[in-house]
PDB file of N, CA and C in Angstrom:
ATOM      1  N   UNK A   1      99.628 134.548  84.945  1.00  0.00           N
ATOM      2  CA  UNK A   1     100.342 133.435  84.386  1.00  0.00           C
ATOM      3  C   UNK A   1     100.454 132.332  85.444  1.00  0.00           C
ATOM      4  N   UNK A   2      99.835 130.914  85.068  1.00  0.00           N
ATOM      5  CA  UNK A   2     100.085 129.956  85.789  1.00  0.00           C
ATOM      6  C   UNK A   2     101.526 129.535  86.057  1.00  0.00           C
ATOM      7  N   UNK A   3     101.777 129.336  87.587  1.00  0.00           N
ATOM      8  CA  UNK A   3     103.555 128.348  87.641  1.00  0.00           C
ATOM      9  C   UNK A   3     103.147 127.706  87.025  1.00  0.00           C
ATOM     10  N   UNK A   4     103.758 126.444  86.399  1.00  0.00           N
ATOM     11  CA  UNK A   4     104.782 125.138  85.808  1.00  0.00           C
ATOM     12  C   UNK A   4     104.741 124.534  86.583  1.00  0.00           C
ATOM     13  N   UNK A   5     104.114 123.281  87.110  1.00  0.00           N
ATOM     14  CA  UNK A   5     104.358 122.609  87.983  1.00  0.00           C
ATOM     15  C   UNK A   5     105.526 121.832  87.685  1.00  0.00           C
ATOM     16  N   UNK A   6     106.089 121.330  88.519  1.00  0.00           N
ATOM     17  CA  UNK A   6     107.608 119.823  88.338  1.00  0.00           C
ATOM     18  C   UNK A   6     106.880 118.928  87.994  1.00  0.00           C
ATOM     19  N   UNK A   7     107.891 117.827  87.427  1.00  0.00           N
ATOM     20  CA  UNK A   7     107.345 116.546  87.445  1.00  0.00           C
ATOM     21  C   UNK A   7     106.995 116.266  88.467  1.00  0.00           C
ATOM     22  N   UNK A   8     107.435 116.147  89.504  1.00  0.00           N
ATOM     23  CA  UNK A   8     107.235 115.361  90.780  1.00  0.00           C
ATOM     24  C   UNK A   8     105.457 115.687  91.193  1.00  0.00           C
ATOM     25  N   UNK A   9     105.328 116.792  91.291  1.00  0.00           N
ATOM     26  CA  UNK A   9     104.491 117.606  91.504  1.00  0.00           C
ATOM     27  C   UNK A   9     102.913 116.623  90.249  1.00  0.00           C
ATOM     28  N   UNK A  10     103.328 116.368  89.443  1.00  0.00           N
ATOM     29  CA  UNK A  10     102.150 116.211  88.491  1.00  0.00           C
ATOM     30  C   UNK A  10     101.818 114.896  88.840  1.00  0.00           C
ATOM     31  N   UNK A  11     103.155 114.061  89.082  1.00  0.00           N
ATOM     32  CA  UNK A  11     103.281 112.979  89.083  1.00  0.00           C
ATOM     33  C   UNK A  11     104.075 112.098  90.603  1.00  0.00           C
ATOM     34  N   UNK A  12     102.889 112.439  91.881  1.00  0.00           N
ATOM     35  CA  UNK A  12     103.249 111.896  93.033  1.00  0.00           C
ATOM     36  C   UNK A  12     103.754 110.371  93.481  1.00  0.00           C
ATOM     37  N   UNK A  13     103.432 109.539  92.841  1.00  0.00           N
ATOM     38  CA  UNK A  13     103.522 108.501  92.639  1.00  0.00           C
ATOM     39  C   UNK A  13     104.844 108.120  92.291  1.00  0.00           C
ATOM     40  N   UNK A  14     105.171 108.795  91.213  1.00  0.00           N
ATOM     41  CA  UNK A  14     107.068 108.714  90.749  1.00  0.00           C
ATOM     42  C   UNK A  14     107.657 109.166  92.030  1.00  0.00           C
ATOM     43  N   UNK A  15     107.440 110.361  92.593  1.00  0.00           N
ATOM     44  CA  UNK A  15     108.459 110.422  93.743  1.00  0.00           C
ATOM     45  C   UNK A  15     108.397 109.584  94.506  1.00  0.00           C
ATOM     46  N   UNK A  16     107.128 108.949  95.553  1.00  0.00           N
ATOM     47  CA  UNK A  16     107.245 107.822  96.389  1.00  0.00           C
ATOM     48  C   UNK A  16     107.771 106.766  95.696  1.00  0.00           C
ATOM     49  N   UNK A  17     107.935 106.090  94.776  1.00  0.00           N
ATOM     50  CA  UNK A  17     108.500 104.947  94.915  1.00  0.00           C
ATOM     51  C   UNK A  17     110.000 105.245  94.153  1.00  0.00           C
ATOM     52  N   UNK A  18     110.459 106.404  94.291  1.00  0.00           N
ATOM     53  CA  UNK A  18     111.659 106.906  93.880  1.00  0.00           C
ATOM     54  C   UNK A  18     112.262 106.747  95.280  1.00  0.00           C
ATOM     55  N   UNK A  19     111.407 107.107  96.495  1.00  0.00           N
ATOM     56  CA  UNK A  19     111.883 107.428  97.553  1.00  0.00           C
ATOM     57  C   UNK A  19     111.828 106.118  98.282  1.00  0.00           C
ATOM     58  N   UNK A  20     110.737 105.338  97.775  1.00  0.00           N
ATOM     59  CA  UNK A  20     110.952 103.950  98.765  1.00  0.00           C
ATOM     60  C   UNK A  20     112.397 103.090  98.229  1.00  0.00           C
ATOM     61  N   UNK A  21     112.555 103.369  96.781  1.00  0.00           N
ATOM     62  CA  UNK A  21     114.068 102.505  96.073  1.00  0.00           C
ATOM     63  C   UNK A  21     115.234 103.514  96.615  1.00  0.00           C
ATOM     64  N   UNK A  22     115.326 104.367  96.894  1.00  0.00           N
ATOM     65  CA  UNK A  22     116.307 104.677  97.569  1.00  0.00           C
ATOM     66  C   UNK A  22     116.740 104.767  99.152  1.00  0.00           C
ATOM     67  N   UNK A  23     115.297 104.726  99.482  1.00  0.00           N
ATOM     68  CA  UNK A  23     115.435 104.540 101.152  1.00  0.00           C
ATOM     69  C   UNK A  23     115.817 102.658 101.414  1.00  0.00           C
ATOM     70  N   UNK A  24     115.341 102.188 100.368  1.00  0.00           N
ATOM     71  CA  UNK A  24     115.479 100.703 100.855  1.00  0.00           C
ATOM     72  C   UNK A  24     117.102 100.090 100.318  1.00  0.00           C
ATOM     73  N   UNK A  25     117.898 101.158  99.340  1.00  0.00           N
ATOM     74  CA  UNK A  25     118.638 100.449  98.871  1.00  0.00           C
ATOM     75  C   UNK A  25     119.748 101.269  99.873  1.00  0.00           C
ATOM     76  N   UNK A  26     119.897 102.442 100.518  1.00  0.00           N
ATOM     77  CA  UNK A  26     120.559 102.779 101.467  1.00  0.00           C
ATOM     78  C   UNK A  26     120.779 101.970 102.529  1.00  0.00           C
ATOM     79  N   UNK A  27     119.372 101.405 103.080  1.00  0.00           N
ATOM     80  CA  UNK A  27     119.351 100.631 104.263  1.00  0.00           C
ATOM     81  C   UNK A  27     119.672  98.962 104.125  1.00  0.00           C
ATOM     82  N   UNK A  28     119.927  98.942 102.842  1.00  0.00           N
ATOM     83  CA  UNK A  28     120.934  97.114 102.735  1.00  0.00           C
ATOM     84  C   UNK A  28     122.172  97.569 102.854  1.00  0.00           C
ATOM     85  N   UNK A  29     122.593  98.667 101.974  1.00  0.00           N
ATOM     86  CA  UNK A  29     124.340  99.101 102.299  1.00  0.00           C
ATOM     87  C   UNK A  29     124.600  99.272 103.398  1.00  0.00           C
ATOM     88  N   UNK A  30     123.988  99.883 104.544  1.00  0.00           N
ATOM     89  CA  UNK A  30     124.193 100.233 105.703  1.00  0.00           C
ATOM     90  C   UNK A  30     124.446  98.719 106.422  1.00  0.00           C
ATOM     91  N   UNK A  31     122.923  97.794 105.816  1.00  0.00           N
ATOM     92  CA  UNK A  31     123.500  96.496 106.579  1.00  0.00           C
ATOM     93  C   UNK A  31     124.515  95.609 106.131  1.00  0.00           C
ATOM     94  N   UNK A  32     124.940  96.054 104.953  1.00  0.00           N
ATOM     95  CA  UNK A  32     126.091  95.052 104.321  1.00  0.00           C
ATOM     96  C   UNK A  32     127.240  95.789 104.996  1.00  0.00           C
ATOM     97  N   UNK A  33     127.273  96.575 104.852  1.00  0.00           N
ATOM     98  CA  UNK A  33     128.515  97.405 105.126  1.00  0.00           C
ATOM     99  C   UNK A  33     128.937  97.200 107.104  1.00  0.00           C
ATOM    100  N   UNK A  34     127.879  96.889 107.101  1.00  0.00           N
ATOM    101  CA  UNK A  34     128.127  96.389 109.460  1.00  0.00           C
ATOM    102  C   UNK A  34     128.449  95.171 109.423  1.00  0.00           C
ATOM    103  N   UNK A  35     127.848  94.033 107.898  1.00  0.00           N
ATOM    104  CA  UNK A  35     128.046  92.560 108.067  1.00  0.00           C
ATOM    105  C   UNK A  35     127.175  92.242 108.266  1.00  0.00           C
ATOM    106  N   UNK A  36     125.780  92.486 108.647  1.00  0.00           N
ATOM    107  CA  UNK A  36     124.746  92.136 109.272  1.00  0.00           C
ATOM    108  C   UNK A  36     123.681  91.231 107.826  1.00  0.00           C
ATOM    109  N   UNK A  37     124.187  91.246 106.954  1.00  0.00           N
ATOM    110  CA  UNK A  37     122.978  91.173 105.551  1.00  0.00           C
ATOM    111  C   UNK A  37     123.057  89.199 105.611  1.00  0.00           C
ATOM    112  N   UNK A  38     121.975  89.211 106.008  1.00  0.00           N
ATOM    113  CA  UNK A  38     121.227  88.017 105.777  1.00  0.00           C
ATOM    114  C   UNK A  38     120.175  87.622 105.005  1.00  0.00           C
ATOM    115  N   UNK A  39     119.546  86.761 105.081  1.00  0.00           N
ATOM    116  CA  UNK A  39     118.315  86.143 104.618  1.00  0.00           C
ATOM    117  C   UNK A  39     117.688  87.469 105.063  1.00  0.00           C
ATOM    118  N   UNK A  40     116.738  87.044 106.319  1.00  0.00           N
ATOM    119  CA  UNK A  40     116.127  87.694 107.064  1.00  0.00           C
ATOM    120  C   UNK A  40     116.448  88.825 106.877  1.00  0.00           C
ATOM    121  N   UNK A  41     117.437  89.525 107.009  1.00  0.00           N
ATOM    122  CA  UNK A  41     117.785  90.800 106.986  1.00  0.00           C
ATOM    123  C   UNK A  41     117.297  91.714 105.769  1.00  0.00           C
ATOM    124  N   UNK A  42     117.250  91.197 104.586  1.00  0.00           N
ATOM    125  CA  UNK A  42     116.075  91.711 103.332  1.00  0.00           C
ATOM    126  C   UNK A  42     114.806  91.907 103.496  1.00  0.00           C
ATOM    127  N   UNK A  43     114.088  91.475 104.410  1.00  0.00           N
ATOM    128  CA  UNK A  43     112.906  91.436 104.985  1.00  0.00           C
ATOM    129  C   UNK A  43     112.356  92.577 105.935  1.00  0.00           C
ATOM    130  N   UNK A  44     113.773  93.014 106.849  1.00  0.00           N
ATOM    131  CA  UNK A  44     113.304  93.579 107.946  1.00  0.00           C
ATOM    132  C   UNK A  44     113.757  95.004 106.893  1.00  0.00           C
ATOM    133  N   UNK A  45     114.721  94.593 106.529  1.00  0.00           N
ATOM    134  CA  UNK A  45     114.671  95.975 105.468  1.00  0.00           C
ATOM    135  C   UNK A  45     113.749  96.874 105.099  1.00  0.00           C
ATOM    136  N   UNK A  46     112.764  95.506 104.300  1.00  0.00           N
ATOM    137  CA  UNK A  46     111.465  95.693 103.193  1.00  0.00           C
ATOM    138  C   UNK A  46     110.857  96.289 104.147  1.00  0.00           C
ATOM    139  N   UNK A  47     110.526  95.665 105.066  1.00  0.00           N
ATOM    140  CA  UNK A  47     109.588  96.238 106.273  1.00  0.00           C
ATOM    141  C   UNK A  47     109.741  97.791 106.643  1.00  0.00           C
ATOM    142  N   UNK A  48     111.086  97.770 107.122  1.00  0.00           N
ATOM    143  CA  UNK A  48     111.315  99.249 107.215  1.00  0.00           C
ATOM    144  C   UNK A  48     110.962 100.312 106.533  1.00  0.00           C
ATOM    145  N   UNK A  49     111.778  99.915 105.360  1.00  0.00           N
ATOM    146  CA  UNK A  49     111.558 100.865 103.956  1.00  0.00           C
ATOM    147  C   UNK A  49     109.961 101.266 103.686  1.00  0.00           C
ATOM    148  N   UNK A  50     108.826 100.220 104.083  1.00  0.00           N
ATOM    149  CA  UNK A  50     107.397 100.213 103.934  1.00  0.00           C
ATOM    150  C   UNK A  50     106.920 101.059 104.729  1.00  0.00           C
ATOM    151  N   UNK A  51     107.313 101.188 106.321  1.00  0.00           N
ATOM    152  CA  UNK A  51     106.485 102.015 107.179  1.00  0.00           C
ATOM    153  C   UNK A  51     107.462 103.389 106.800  1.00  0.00           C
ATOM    154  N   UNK A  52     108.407 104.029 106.845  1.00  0.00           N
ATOM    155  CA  UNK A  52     109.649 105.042 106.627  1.00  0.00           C
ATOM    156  C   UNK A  52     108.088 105.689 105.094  1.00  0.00           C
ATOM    157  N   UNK A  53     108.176 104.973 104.122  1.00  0.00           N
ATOM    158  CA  UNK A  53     107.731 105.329 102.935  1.00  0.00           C
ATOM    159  C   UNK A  53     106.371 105.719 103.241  1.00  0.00           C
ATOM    160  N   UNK A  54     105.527 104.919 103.995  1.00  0.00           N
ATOM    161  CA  UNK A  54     103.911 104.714 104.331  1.00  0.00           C
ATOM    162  C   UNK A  54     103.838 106.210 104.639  1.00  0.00           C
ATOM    163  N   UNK A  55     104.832 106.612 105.999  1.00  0.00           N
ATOM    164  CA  UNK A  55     104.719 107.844 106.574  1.00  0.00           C
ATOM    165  C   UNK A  55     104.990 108.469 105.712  1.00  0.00           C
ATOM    166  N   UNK A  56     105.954 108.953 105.117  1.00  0.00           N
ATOM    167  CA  UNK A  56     105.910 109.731 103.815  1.00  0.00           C
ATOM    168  C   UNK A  56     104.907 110.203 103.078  1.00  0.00           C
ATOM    169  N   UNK A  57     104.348 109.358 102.348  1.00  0.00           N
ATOM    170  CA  UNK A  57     103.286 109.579 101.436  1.00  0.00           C
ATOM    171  C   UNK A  57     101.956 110.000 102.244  1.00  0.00           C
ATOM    172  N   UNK A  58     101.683 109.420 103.404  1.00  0.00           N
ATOM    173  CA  UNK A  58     100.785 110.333 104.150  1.00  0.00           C
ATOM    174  C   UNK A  58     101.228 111.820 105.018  1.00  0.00           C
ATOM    175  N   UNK A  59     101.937 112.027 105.389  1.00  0.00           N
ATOM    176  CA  UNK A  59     102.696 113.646 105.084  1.00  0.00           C
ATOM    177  C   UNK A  59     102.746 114.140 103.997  1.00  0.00           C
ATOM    178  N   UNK A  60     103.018 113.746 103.075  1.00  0.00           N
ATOM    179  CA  UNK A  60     102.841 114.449 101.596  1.00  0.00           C
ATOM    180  C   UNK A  60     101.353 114.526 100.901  1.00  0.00           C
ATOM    181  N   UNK A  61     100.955 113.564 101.413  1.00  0.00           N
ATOM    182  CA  UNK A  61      99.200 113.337 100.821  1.00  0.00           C
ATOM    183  C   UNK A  61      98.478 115.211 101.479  1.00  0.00           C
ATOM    184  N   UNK A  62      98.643 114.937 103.076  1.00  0.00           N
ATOM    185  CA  UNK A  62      98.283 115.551 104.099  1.00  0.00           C
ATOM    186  C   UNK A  62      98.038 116.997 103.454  1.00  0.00           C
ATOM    187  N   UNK A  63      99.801 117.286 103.042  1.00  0.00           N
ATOM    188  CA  UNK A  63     100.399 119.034 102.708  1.00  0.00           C
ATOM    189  C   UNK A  63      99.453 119.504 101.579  1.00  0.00           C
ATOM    190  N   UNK A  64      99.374 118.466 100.749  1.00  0.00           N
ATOM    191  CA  UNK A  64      98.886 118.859  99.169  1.00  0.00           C
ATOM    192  C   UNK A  64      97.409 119.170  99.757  1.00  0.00           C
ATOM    193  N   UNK A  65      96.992 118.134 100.409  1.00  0.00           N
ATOM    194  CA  UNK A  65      95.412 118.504 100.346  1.00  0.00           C
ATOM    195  C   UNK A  65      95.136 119.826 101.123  1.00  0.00           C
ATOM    196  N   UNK A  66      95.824 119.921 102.493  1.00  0.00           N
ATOM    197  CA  UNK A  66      95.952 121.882 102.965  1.00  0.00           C
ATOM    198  C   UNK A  66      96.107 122.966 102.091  1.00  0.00           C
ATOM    199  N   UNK A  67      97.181 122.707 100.996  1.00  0.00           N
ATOM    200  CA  UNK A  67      97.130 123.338  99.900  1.00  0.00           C
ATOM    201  C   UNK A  67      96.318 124.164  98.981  1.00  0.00           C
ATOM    202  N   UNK A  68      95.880 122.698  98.478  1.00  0.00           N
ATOM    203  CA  UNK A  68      94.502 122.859  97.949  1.00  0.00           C
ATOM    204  C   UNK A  68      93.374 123.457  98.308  1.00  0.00           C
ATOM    205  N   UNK A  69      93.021 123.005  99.620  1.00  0.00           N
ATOM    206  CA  UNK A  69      92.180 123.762 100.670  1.00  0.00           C
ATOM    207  C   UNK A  69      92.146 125.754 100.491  1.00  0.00           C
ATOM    208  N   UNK A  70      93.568 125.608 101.029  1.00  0.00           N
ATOM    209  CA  UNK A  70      93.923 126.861 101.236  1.00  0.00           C
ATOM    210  C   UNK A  70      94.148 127.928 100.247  1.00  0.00           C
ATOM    211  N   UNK A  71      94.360 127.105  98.809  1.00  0.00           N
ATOM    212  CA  UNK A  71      94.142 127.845  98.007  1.00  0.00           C
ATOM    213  C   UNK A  71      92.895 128.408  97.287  1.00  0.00           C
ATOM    214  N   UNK A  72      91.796 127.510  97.928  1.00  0.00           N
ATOM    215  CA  UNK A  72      90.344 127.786  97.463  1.00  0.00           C
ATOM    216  C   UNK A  72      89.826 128.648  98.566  1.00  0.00           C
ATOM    217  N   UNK A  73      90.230 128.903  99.767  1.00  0.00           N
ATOM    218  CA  UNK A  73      89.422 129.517 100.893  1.00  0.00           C
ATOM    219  C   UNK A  73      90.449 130.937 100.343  1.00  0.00           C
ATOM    220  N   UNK A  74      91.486 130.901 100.206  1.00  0.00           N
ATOM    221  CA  UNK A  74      92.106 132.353  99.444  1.00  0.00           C
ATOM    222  C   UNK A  74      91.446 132.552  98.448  1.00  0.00           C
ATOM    223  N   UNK A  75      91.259 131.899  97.385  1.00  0.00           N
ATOM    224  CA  UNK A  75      90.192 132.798  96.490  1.00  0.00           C
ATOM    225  C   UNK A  75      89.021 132.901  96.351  1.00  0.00           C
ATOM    226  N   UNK A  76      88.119 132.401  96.963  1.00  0.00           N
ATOM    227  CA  UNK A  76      86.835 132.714  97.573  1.00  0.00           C
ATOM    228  C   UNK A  76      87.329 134.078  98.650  1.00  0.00           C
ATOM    229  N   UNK A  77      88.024 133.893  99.733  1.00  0.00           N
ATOM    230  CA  UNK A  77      87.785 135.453  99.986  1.00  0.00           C
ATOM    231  C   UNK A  77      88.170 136.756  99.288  1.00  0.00           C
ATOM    232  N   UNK A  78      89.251 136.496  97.900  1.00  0.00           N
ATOM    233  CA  UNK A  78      89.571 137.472  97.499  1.00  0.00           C
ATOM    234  C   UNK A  78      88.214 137.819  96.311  1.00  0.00           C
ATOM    235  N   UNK A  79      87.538 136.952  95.963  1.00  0.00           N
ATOM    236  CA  UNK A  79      86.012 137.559  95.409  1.00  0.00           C
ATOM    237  C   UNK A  79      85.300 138.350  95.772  1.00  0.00           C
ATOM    238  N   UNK A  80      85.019 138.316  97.270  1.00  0.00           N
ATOM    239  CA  UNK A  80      84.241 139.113  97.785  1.00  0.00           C
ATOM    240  C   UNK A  80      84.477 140.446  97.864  1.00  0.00           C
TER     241      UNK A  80
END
């Protein structure tokens, strides 16, 4: 019997930009909440939130494809 994958799982794309709207909307409260929220300050945000997320999705890209890998070199040796 096959697992069930999650949504998340079927659908990678929904989690990253689930994760970039919440990483970016944490990091304005943080700057509103010091006083710091400016013009500029939405920007360096965006910025942030972009590389924080970038890394993300290439760590997550990374795992899945080992995965995958690893699940084909496991059943190729269990054939033999």
């Amino acid at each position: 019997m096959e697992k069930k994958k999650s949504f998340f799982e079927r659908h990678p794309y929904v989690c990253y930009a689930l994760y970039a709207g919440l990483l970016f909307a944490f990091n304005l409260f943080l700057r509103w909440w010091s006083g710091e929220l400016d013009a500029d300050e939405y920007l360096m945000s965006a910025i942030n939130t972009l590389i924080l997320t970038a890394g993300f999705v290439w760590g997550d890209r990374y795992r899945r494809k080992n995965l995958a890998n690893k699940k084909k070199i496991d059943e190729l040796l269990n054939n033999k």
